[in-house]
PDB file of N, CA and C in Angstrom:
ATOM      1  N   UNK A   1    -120.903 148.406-149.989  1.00  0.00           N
ATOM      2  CA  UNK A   1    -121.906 148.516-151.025  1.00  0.00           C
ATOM      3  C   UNK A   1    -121.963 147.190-151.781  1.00  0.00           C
ATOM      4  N   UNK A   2    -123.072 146.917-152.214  1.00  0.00           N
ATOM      5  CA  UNK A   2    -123.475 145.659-152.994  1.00  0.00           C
ATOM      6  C   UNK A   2    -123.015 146.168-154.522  1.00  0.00           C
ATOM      7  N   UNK A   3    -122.171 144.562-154.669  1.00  0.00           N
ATOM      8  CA  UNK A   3    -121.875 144.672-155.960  1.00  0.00           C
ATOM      9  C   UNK A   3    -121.905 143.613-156.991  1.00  0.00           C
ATOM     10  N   UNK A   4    -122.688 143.340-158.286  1.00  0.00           N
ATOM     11  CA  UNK A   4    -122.752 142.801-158.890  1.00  0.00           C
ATOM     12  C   UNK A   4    -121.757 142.865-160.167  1.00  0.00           C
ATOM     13  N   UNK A   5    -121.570 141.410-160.447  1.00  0.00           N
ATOM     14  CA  UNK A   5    -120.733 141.540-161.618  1.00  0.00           C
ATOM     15  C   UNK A   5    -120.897 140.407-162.540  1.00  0.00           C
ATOM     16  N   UNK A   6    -121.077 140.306-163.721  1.00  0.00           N
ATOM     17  CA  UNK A   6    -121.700 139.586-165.031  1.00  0.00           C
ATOM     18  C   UNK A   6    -120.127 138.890-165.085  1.00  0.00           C
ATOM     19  N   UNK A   7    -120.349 137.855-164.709  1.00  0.00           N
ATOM     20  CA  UNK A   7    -119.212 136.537-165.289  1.00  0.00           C
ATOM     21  C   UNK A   7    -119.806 135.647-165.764  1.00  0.00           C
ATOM     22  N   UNK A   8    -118.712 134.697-166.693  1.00  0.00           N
ATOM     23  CA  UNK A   8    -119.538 133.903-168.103  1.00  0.00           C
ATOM     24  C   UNK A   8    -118.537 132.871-167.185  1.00  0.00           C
ATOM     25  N   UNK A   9    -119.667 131.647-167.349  1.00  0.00           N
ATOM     26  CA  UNK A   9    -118.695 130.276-167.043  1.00  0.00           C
ATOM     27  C   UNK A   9    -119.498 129.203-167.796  1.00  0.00           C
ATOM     28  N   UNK A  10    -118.449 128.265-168.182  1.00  0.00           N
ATOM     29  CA  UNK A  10    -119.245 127.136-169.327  1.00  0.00           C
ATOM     30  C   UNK A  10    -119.693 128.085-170.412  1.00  0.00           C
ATOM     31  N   UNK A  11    -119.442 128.908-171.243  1.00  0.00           N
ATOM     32  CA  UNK A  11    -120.350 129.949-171.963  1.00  0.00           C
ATOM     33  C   UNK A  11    -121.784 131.113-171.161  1.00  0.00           C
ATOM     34  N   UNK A  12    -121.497 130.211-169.942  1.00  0.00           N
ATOM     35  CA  UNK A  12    -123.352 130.706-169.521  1.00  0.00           C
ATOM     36  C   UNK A  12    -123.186 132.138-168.706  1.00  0.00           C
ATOM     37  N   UNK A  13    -123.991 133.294-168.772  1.00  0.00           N
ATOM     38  CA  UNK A  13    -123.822 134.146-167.931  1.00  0.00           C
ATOM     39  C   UNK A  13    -124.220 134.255-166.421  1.00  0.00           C
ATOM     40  N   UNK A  14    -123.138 134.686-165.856  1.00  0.00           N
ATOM     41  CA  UNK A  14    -123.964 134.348-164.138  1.00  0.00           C
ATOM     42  C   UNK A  14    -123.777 135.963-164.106  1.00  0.00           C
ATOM     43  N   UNK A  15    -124.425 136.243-162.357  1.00  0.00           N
ATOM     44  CA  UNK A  15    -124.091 137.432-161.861  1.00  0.00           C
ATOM     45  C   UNK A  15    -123.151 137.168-160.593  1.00  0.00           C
ATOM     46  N   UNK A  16    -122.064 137.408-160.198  1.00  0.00           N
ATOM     47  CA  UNK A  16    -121.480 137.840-158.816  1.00  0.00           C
ATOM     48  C   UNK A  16    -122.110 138.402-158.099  1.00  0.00           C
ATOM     49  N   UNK A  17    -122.356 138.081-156.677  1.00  0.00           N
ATOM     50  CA  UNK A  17    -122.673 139.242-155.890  1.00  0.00           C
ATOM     51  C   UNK A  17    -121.658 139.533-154.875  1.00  0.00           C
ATOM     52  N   UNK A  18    -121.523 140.355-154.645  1.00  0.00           N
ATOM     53  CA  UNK A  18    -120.282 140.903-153.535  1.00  0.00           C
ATOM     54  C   UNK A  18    -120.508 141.923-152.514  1.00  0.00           C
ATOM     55  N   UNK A  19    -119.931 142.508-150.927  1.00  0.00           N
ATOM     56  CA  UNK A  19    -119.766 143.703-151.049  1.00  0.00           C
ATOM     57  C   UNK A  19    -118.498 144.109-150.895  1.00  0.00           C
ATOM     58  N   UNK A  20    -118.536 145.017-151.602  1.00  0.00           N
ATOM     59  CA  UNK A  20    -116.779 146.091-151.574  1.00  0.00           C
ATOM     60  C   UNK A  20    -116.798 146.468-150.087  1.00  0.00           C
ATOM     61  N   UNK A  21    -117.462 146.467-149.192  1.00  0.00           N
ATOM     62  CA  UNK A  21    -116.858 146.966-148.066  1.00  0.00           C
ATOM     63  C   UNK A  21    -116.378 145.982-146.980  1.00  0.00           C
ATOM     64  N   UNK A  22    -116.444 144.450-147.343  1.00  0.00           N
ATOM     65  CA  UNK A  22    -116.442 143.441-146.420  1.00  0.00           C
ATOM     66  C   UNK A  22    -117.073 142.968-145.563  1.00  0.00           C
ATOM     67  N   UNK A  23    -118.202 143.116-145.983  1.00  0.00           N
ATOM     68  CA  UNK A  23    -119.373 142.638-145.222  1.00  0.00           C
ATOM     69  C   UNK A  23    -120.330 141.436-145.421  1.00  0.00           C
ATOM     70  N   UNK A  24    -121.000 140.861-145.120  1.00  0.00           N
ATOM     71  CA  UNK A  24    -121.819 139.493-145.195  1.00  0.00           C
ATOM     72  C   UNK A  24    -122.908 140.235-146.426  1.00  0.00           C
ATOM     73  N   UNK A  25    -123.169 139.504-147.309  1.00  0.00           N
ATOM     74  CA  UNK A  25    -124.554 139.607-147.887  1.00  0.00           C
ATOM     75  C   UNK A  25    -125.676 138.952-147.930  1.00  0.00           C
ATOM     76  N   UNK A  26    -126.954 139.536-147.564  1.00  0.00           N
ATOM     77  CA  UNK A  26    -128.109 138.494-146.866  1.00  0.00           C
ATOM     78  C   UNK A  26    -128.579 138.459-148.412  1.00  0.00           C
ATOM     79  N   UNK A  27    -129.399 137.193-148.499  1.00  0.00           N
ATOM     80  CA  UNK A  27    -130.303 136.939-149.961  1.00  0.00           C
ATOM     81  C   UNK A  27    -131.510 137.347-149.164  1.00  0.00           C
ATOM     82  N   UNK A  28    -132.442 138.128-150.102  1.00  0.00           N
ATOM     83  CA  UNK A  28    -133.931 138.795-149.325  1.00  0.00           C
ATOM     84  C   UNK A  28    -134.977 137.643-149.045  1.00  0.00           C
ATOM     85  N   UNK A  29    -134.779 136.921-150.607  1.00  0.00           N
ATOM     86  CA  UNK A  29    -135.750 136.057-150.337  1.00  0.00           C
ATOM     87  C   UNK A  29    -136.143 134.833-149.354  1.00  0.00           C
ATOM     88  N   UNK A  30    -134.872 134.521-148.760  1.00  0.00           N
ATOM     89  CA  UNK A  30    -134.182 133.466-147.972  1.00  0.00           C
ATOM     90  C   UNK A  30    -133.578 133.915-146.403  1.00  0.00           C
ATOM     91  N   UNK A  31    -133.174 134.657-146.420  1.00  0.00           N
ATOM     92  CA  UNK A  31    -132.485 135.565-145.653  1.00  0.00           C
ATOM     93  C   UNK A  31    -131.028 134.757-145.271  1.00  0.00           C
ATOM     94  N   UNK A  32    -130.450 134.157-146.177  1.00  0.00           N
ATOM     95  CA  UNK A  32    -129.071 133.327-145.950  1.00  0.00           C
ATOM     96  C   UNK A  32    -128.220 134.565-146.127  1.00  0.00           C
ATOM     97  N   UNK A  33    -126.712 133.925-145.766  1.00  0.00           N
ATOM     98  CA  UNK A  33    -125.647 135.122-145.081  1.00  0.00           C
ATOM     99  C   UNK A  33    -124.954 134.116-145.915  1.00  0.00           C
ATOM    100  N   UNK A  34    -124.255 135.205-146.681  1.00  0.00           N
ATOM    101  CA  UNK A  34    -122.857 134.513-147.604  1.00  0.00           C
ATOM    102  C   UNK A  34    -121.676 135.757-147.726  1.00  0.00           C
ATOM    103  N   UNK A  35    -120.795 135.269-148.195  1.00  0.00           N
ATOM    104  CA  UNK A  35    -119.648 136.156-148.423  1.00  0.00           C
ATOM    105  C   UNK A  35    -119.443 137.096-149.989  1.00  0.00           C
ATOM    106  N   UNK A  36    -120.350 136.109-150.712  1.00  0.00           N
ATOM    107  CA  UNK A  36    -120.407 135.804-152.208  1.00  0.00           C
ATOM    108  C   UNK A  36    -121.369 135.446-152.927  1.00  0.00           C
ATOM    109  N   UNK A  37    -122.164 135.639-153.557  1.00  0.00           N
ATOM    110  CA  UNK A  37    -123.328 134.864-154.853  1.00  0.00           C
ATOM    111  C   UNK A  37    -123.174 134.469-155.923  1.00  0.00           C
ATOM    112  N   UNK A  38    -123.064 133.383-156.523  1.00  0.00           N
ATOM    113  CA  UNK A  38    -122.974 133.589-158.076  1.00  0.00           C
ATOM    114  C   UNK A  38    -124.385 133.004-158.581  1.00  0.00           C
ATOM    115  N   UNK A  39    -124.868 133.455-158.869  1.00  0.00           N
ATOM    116  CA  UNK A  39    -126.137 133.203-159.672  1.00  0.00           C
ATOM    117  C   UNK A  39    -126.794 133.692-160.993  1.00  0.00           C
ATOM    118  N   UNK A  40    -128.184 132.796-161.356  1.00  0.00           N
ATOM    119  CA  UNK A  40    -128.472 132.993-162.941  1.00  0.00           C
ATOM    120  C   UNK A  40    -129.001 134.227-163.111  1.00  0.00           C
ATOM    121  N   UNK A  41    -129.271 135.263-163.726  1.00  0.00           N
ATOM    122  CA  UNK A  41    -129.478 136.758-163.681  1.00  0.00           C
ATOM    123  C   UNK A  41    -130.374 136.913-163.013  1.00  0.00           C
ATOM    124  N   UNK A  42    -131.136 137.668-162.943  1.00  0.00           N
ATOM    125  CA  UNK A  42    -132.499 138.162-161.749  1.00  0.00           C
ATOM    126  C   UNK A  42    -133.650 137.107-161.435  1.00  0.00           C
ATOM    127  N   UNK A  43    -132.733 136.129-160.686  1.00  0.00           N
ATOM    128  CA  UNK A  43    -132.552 135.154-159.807  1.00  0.00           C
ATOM    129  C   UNK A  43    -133.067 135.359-158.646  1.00  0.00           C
ATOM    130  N   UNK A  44    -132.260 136.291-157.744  1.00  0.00           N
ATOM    131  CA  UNK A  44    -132.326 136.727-156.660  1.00  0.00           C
ATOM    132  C   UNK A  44    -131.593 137.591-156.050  1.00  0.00           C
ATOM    133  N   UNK A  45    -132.026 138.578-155.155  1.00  0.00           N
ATOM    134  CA  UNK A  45    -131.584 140.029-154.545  1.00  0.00           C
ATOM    135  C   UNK A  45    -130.923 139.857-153.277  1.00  0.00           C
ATOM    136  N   UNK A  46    -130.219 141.030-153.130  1.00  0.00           N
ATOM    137  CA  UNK A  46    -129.256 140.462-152.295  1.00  0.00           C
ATOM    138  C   UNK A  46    -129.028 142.173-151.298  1.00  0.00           C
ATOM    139  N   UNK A  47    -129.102 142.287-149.911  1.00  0.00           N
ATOM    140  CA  UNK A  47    -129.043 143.659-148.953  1.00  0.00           C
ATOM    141  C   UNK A  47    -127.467 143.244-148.498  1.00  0.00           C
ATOM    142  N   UNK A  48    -126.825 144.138-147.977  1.00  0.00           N
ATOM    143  CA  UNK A  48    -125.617 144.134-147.594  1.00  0.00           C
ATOM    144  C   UNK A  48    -125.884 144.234-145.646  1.00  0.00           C
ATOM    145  N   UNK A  49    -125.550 143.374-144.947  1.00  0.00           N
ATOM    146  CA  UNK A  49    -125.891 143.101-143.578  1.00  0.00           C
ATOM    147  C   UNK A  49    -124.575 144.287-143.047  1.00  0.00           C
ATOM    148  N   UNK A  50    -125.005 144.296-142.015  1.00  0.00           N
ATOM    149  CA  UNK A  50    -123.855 145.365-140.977  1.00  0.00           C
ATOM    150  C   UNK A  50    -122.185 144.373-140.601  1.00  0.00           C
ATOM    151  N   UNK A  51    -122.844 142.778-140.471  1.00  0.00           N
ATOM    152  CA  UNK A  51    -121.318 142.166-139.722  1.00  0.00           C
ATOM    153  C   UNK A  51    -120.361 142.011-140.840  1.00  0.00           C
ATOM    154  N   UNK A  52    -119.135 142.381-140.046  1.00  0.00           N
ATOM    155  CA  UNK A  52    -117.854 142.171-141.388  1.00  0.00           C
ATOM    156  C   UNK A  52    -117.909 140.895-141.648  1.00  0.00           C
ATOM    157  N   UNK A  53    -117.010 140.215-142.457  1.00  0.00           N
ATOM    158  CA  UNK A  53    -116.610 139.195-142.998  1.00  0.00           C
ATOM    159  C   UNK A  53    -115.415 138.972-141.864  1.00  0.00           C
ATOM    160  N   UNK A  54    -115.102 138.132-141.328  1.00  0.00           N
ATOM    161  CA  UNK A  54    -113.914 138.238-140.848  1.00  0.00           C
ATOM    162  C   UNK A  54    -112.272 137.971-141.414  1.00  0.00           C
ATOM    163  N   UNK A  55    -111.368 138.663-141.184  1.00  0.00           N
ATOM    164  CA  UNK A  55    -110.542 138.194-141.873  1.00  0.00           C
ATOM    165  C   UNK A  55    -109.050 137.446-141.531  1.00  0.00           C
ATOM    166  N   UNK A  56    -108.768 136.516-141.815  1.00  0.00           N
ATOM    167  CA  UNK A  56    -107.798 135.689-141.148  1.00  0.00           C
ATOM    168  C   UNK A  56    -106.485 136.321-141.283  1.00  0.00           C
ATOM    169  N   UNK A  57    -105.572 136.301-140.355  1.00  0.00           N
ATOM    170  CA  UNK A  57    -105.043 137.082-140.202  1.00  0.00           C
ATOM    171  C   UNK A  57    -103.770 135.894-140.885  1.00  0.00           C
ATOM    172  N   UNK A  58    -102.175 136.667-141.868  1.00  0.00           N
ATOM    173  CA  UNK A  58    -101.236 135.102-142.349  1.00  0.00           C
ATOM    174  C   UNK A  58    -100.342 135.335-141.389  1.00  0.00           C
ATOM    175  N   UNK A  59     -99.851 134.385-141.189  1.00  0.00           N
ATOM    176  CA  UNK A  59     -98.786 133.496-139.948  1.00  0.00           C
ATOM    177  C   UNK A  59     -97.352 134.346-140.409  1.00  0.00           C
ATOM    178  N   UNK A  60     -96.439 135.209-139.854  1.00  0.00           N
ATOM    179  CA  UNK A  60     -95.116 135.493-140.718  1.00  0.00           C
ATOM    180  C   UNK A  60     -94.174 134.244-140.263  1.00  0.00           C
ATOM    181  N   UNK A  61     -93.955 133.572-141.132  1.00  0.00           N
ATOM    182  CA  UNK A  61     -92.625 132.403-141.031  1.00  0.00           C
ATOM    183  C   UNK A  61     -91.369 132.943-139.697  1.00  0.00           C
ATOM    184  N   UNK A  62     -90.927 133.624-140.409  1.00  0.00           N
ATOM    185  CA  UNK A  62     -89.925 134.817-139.387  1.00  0.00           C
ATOM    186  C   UNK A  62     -90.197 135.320-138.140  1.00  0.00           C
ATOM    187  N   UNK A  63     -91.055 135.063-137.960  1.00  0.00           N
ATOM    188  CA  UNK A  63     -91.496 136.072-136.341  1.00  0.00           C
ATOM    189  C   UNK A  63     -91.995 135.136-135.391  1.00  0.00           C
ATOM    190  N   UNK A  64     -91.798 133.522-135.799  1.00  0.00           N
ATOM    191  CA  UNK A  64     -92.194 132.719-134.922  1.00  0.00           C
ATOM    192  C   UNK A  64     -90.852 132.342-134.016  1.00  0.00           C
ATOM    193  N   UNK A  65     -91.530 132.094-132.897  1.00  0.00           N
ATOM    194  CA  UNK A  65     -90.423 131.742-131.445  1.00  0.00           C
ATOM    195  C   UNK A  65     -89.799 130.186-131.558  1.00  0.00           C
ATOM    196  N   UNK A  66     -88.805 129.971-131.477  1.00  0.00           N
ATOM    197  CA  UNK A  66     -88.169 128.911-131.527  1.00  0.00           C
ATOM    198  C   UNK A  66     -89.057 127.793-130.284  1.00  0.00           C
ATOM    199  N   UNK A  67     -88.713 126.312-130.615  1.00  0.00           N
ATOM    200  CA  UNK A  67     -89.499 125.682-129.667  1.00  0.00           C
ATOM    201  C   UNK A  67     -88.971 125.060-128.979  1.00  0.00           C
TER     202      UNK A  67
END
């Protein structure tokens, strides 16, 4: 689900855009693919696309094979 959230930076208010489920968010007007938005308030709209975000998987120190 698309989620917006009101953060202040420099004093100024932006909006976040996000989705909680890990997915790409397309901008409508543009149709760009981001992970994230921060922009000036009703700016621009944002649909939640089907592809996940991918996520990198961390290295365990310990479980690597000697060389």
């Amino acid at each position: 689900m698309i989620k917006p959230k009101t953060i202040i930076v420099n004093g100024k208010e932006l909006i976040k855009t996000y989705s909680n489920a890990g997915k790409y968010i397309v901008q409508n007007e543009t149709g760009g693919k981001f992970t994230e938005a921060i922009d000036i308030p009703n700016k621009f709209t944002y649909s939640e696309s089907d592809e996940n975000i991918p996520v990198e998987e961390e290295e365990n120190i310990d479980e690597q094979q000697p060389v």
